[in-house]
Protein backbone atom coordinates (compact mmCIF):
# COMPACT_ATOMS: atom_id res chain seq x y z
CA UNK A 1 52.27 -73.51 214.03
CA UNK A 2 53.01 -77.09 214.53
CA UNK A 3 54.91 -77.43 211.12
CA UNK A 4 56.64 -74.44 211.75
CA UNK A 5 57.64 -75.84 215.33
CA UNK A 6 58.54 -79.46 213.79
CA UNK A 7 60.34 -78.51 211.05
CA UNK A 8 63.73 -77.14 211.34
CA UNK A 9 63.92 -75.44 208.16
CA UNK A 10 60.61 -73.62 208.56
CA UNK A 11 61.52 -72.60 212.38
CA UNK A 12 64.70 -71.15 211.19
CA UNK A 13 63.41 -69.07 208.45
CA UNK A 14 61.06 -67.59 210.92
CA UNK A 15 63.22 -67.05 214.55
CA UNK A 16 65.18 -64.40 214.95
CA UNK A 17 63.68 -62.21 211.79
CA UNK A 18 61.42 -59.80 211.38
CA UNK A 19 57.54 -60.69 210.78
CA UNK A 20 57.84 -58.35 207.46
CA UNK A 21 60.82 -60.15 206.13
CA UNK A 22 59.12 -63.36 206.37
CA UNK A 23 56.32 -61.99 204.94
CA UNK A 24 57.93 -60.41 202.19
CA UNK A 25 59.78 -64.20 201.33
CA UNK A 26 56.20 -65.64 201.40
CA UNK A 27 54.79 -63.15 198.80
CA UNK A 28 57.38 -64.30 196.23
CA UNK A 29 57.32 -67.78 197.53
CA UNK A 30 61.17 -67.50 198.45
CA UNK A 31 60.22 -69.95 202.03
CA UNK A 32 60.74 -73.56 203.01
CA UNK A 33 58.12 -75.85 201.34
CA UNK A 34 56.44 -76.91 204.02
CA UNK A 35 56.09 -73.07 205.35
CA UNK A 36 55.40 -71.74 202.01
CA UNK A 37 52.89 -74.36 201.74
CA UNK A 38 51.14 -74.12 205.35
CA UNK A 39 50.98 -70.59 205.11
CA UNK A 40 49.17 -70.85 201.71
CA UNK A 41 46.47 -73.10 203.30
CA UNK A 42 46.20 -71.78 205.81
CA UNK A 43 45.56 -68.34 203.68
CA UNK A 44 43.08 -70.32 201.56
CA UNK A 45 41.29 -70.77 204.71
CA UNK A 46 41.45 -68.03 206.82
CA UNK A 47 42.80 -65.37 204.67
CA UNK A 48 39.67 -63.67 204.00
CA UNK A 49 39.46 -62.44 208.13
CA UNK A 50 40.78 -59.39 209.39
CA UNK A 51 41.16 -56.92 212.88
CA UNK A 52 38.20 -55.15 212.58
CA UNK A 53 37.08 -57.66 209.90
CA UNK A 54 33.59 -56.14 208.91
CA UNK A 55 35.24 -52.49 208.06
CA UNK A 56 36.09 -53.68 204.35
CA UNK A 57 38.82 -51.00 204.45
CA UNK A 58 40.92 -53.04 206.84
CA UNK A 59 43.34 -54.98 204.95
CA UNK A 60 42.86 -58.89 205.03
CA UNK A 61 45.44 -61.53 206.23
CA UNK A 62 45.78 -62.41 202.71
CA UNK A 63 46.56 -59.09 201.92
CA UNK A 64 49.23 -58.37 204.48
CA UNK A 65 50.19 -61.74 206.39
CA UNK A 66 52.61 -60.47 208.55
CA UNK A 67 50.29 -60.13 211.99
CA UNK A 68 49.95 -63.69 211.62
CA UNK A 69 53.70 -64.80 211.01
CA UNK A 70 54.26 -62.37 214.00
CA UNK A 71 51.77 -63.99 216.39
CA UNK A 72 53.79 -67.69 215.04
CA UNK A 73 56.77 -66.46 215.55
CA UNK A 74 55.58 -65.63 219.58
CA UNK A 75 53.92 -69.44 219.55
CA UNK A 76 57.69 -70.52 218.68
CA UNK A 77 59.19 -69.27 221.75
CA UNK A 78 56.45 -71.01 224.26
CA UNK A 79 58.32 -73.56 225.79
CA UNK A 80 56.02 -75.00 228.41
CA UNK A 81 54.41 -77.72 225.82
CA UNK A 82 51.57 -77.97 229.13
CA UNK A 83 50.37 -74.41 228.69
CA UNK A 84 50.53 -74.79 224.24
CA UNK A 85 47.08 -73.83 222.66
CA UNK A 86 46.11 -77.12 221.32
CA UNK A 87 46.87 -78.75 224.48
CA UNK A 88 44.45 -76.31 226.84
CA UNK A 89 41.47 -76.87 224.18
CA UNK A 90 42.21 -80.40 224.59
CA UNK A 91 41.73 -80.14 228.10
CA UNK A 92 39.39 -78.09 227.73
CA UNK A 93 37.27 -80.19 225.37
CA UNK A 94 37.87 -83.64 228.11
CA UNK A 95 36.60 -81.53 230.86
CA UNK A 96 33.31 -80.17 228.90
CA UNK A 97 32.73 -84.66 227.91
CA UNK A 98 33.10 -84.87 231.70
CA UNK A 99 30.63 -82.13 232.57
CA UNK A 100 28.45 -84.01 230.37
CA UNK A 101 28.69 -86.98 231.54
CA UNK A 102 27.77 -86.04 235.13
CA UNK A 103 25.17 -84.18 234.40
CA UNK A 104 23.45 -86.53 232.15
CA UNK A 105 23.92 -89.65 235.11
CA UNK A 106 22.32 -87.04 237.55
CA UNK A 107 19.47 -86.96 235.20
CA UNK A 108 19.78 -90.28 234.67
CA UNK A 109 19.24 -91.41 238.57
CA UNK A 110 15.72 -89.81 238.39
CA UNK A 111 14.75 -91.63 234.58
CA UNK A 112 16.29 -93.13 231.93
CA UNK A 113 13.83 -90.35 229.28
CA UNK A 114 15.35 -87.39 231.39
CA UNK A 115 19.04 -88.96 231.31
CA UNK A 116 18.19 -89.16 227.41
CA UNK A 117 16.79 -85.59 227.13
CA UNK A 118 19.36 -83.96 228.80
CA UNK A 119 21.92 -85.38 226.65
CA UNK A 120 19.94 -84.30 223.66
CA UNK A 121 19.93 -81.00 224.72
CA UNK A 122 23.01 -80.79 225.70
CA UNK A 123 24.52 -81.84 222.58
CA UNK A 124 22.81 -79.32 220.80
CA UNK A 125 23.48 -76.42 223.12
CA UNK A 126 26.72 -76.78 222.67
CA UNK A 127 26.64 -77.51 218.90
CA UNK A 128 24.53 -74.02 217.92
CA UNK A 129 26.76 -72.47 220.26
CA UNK A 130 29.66 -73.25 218.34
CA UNK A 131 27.64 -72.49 215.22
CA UNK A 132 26.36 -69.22 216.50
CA UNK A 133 29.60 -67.39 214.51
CA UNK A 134 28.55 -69.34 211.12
CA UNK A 135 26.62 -66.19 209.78
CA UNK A 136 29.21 -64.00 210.62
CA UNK A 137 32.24 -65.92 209.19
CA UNK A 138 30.15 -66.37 206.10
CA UNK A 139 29.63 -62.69 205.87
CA UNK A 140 33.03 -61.68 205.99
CA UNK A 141 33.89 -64.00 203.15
CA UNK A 142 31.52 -62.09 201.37
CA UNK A 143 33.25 -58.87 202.62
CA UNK A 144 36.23 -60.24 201.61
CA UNK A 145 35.00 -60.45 198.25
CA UNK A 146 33.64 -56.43 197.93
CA UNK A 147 36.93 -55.43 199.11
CA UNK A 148 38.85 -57.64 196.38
CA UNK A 149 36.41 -55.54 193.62
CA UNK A 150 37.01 -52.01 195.40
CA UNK A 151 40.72 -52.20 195.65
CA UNK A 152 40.27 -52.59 191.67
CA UNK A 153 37.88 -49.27 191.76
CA UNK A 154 41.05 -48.01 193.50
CA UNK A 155 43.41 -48.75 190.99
CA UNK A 156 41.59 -47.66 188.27
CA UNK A 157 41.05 -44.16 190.23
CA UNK A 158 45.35 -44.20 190.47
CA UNK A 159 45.57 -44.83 186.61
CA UNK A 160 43.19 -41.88 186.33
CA UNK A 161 44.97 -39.45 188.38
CA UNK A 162 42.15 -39.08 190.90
CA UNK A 163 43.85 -40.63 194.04
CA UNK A 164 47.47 -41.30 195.00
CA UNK A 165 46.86 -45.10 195.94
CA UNK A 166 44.72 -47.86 195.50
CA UNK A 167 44.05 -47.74 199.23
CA UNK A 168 42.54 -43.99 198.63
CA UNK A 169 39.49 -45.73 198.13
CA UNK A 170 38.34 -46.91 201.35
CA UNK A 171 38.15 -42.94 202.24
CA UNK A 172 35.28 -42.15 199.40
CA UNK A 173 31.86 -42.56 198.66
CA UNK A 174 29.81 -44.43 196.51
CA UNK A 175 28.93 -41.35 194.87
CA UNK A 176 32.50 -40.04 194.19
CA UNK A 177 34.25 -43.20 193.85
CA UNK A 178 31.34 -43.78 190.92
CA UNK A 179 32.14 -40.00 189.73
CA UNK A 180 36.29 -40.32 189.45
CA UNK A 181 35.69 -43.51 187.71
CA UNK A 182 33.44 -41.91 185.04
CA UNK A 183 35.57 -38.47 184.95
CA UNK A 184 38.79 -39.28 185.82
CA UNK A 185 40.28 -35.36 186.44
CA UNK A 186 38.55 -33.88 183.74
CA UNK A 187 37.03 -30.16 184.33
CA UNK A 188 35.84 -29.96 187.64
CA UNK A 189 32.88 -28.40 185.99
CA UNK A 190 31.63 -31.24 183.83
CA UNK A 191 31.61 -33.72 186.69
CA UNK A 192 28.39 -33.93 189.16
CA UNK A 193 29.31 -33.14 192.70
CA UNK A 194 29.58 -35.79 195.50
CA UNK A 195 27.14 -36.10 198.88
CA UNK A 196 29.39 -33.34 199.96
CA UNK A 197 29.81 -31.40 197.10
CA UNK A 198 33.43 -32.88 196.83
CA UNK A 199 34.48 -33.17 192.98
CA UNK A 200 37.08 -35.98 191.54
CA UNK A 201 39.54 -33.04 190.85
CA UNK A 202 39.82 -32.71 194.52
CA UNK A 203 39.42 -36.24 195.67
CA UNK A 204 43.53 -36.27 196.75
CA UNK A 205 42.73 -33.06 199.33
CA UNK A 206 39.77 -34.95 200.82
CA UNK A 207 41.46 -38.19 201.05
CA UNK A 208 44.36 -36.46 203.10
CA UNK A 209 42.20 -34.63 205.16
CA UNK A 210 39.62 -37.75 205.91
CA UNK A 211 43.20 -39.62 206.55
CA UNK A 212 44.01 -36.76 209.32
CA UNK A 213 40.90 -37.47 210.95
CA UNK A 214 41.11 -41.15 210.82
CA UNK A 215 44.48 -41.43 212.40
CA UNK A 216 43.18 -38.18 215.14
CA UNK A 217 40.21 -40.86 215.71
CA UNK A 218 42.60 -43.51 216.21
CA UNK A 219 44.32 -41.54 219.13
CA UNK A 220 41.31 -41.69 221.20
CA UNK A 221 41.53 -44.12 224.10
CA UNK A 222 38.28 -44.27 225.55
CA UNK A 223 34.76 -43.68 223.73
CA UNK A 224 31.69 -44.25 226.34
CA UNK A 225 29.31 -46.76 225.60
CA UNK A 226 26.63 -45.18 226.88
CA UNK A 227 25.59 -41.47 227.06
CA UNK A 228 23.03 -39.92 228.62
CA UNK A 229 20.90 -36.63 227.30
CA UNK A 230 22.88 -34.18 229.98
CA UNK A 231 25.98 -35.63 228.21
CA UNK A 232 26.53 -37.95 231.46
CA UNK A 233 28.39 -40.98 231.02
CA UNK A 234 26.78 -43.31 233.88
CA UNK A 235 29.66 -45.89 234.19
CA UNK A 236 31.98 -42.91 235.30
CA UNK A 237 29.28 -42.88 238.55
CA UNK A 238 29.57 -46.71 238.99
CA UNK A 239 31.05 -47.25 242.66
CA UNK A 240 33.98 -49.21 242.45
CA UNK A 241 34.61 -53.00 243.59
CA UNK A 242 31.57 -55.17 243.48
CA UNK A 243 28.54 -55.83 245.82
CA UNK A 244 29.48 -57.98 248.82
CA UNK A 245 33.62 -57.72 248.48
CA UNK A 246 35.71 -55.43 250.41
CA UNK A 247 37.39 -52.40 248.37
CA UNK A 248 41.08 -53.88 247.31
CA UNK A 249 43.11 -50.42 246.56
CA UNK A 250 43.90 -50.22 242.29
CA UNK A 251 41.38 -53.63 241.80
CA UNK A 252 39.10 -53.52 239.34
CA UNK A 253 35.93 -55.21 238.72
CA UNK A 254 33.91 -56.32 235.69
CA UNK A 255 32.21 -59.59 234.48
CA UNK A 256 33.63 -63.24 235.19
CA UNK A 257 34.44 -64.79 231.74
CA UNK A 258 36.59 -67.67 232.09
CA UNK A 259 37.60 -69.28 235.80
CA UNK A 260 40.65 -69.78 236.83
CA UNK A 261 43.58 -67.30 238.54
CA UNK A 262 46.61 -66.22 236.77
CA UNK A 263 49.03 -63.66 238.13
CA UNK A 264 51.74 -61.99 235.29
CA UNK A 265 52.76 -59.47 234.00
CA UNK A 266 50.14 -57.58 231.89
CA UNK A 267 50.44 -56.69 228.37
CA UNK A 268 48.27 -53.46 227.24
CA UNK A 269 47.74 -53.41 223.73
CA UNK A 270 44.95 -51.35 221.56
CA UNK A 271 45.83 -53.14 217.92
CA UNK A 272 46.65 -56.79 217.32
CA UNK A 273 48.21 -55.74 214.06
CA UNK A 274 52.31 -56.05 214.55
CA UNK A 275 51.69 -56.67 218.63
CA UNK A 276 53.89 -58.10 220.87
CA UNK A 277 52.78 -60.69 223.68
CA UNK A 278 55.40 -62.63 225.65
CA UNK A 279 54.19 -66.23 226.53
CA UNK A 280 52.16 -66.08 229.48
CA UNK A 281 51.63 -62.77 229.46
CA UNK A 282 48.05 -61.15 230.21
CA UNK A 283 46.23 -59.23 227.64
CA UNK A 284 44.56 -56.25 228.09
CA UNK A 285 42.28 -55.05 225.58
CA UNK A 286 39.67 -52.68 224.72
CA UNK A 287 37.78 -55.43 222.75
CA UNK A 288 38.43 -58.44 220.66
CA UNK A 289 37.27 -59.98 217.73
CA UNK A 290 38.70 -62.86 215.80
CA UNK A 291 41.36 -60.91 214.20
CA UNK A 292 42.58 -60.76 218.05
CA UNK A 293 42.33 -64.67 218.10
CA UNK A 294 46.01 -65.64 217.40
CA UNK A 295 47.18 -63.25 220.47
CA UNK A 296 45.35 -66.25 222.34
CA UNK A 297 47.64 -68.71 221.42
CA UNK A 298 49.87 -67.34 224.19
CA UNK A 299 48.09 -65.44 226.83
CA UNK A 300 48.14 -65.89 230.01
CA UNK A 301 44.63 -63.86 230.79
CA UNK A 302 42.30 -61.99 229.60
CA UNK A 303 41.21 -58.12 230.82
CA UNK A 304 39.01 -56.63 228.57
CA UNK A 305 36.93 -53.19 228.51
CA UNK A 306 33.97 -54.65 226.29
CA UNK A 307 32.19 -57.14 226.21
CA UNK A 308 30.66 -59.84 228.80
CA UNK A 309 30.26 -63.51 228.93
CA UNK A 310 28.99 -64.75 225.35
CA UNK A 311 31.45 -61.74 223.73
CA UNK A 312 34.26 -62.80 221.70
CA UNK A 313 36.94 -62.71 223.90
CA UNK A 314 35.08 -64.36 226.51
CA UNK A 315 34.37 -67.88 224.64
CA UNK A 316 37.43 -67.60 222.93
CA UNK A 317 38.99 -67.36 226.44
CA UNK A 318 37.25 -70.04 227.81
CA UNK A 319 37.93 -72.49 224.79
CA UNK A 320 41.71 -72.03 225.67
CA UNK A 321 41.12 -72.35 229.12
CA UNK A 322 42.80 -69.06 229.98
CA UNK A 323 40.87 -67.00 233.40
CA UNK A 324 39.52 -63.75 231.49
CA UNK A 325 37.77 -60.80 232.99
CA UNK A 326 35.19 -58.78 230.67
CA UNK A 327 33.78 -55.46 231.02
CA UNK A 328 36.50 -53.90 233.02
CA UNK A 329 36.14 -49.58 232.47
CA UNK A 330 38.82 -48.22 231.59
CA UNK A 331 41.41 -51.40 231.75
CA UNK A 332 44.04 -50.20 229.32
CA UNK A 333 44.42 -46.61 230.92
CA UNK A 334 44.66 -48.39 234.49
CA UNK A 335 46.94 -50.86 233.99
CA UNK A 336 50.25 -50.67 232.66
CA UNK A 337 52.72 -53.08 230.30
CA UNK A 338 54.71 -54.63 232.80
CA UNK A 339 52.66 -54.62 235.82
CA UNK A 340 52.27 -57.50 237.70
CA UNK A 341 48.43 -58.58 238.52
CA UNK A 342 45.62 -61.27 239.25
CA UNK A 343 43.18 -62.10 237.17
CA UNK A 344 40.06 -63.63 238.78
CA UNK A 345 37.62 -65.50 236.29
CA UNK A 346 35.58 -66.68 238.72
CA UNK A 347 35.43 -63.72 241.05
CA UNK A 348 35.68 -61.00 238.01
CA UNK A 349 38.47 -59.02 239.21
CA UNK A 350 41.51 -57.81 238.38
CA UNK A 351 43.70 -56.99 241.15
CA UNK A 352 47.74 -55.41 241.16
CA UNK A 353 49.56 -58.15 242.47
């Protein structure tokens, strides 16, 4: 983002155009040098994460870049350098040092060995905190990897006749992914069934109709987290507010995340991919995970449905140094684009403004 912002070339290429565009003039290397080469490191880096990273059928940032020229295109148009990304985790980081440092001279005053052991542990809480992600990132790499070899299954199943695209794949099984590959669209009759008695002659019908439900499933805005054996979902019977504070009319409560108040306009979005956040803005989401991450660079705040305190959004919140709210029912069917509120890290509410 930086080279982008300090070079004029590579901040005119990307203002004013459309996120595909640039995307497109990436793919046959048609942008500035230094864009066309930050982009490609940073794609050597990162280009192996994802939304919804560990579903291999959602396409990688290498695959598709254009969420993240889209979410640089939004950093380009912050221009309060006091609220930029790398400037709050600098704070950020100063204030944690500071934190330290008291605690460790409070220790300190009752023994130099406890002074010395709270530093210790200190150090490493918050070193296999930050490593507490390691297994995850690894396994995506590795995810990364089977979809790289599927999307070649997929192919091969196009040259054969058995699917329309390469993408196709993603909606099969192991069993008739392995059975088009072998068969292609020979007789129907000489090919062993799938696990639901599907054959490779009509893998294009199932693929259409398991597309149909997909995008059905994607309509639905709320699924409960918890049901009981009546069918009850017991956060519908939740009172609302929180112990000890007096009922606000439309606030919401869930978990503090991050302190800190923020009042904006709030930004409602259910998929990162191709979204929109004005600077400042606050997010509202059902959940995040680090394909959300680069929506960060500009929020405001943080409402989320899922999630609480150690939960991506949370620490991710909290290492920009943005007030975030987690665990809010219901947050992106209460609240509107548009509408003014407070966020309340500290407090864990979420109140119209």
């Amino acid at each position: 983002a930086q080279v982008i912002r300090n070079d004029g070339g590579s901040r005119a290429a990307v203002a004013g155009r459309e996120p595909a565009e640039v995307a497109a003039d990436y793919r046959s290397g048609g942008l500035p040098a230094e864009l066309q080469a930050g982009l490609a490191r940073f794609m050597g880096q990162y280009g192996h994460r994802a939304v919804a990273e560990i579903d291999v059928g959602m396409p990688r940032w290498s695959d598709d870049p254009t969420h993240i020229i889209g979410v640089l295109a939004n950093y380009l148009r912050l221009e309060n350098s006091s609220v930029a990304p790398d400037v709050q985790f600098s704070n950020a980081a100063e204030e944690a040092e500071a934190c330290v440092e008291r605690l460790v001279a409070e220790a300190r005053a009752r023994g130099r060995l406890r002074g010395a052991v709270v530093r210790a542990a200190l150090r490493r809480a918050r070193l296999f905190a930050g490593l507490r992600e390691l297994p995850k990132y690894l396994l995506v790499i590795g995810l990364a990897e089977v979809r790289k070899e599927l999307a070649m299954v997929g192919a091969a199943l196009v040259e054969s006749g058995v699917v329309a695209q390469a993408e196709d794949v993603f909606f099969l099984d192991l069993v008739e992914a392995r059975a088009g590959l072998a068969h292609g669209i020979l007789n129907a009759a000489d090919v062993p069934a799938g696990g639901d008695g599907t054959r490779p002659a009509d893998l294009r019908a199932l693929v259409a109709r398991r597309r149909a439900a997909y995008a059905q499933e994607l309509e639905r805005r709320h699924v409960p987290r918890v049901l009981l054996s009546d069918g009850t979902e017991p956060e519908t019977l939740q009172p609302a507010g929180t112990p000890g504070m007096p009922a606000v009319p439309g606030a919401l409560a869930g978990s503090p995340a991050s302190a800190g108040t923020v009042t904006a306009a709030a930004r409602v979005i259910l998929d990162p991919v191709g979204a929109h956040l004005e600077p400042g803005e606050i997010l509202v989401a059902p959940s995040t995970d680090p394909g959300w991450t680069p929506l960060f660079l500009t929020a405001g705040g943080l409402v989320m449905e899922m999630g609480g305190p150690n939960s991506h959004g949370a620490v991710v919140a909290r290492e920009y140094g943005i007030p975030a709210v987690v665990g809010v029912p219901d947050a992106t069917l209460r609240l509107a684009t548009g509408q003014k509120i407070t966020v309340d890290g500290g407090a864990g509410t979420v109140v119209p403004a």
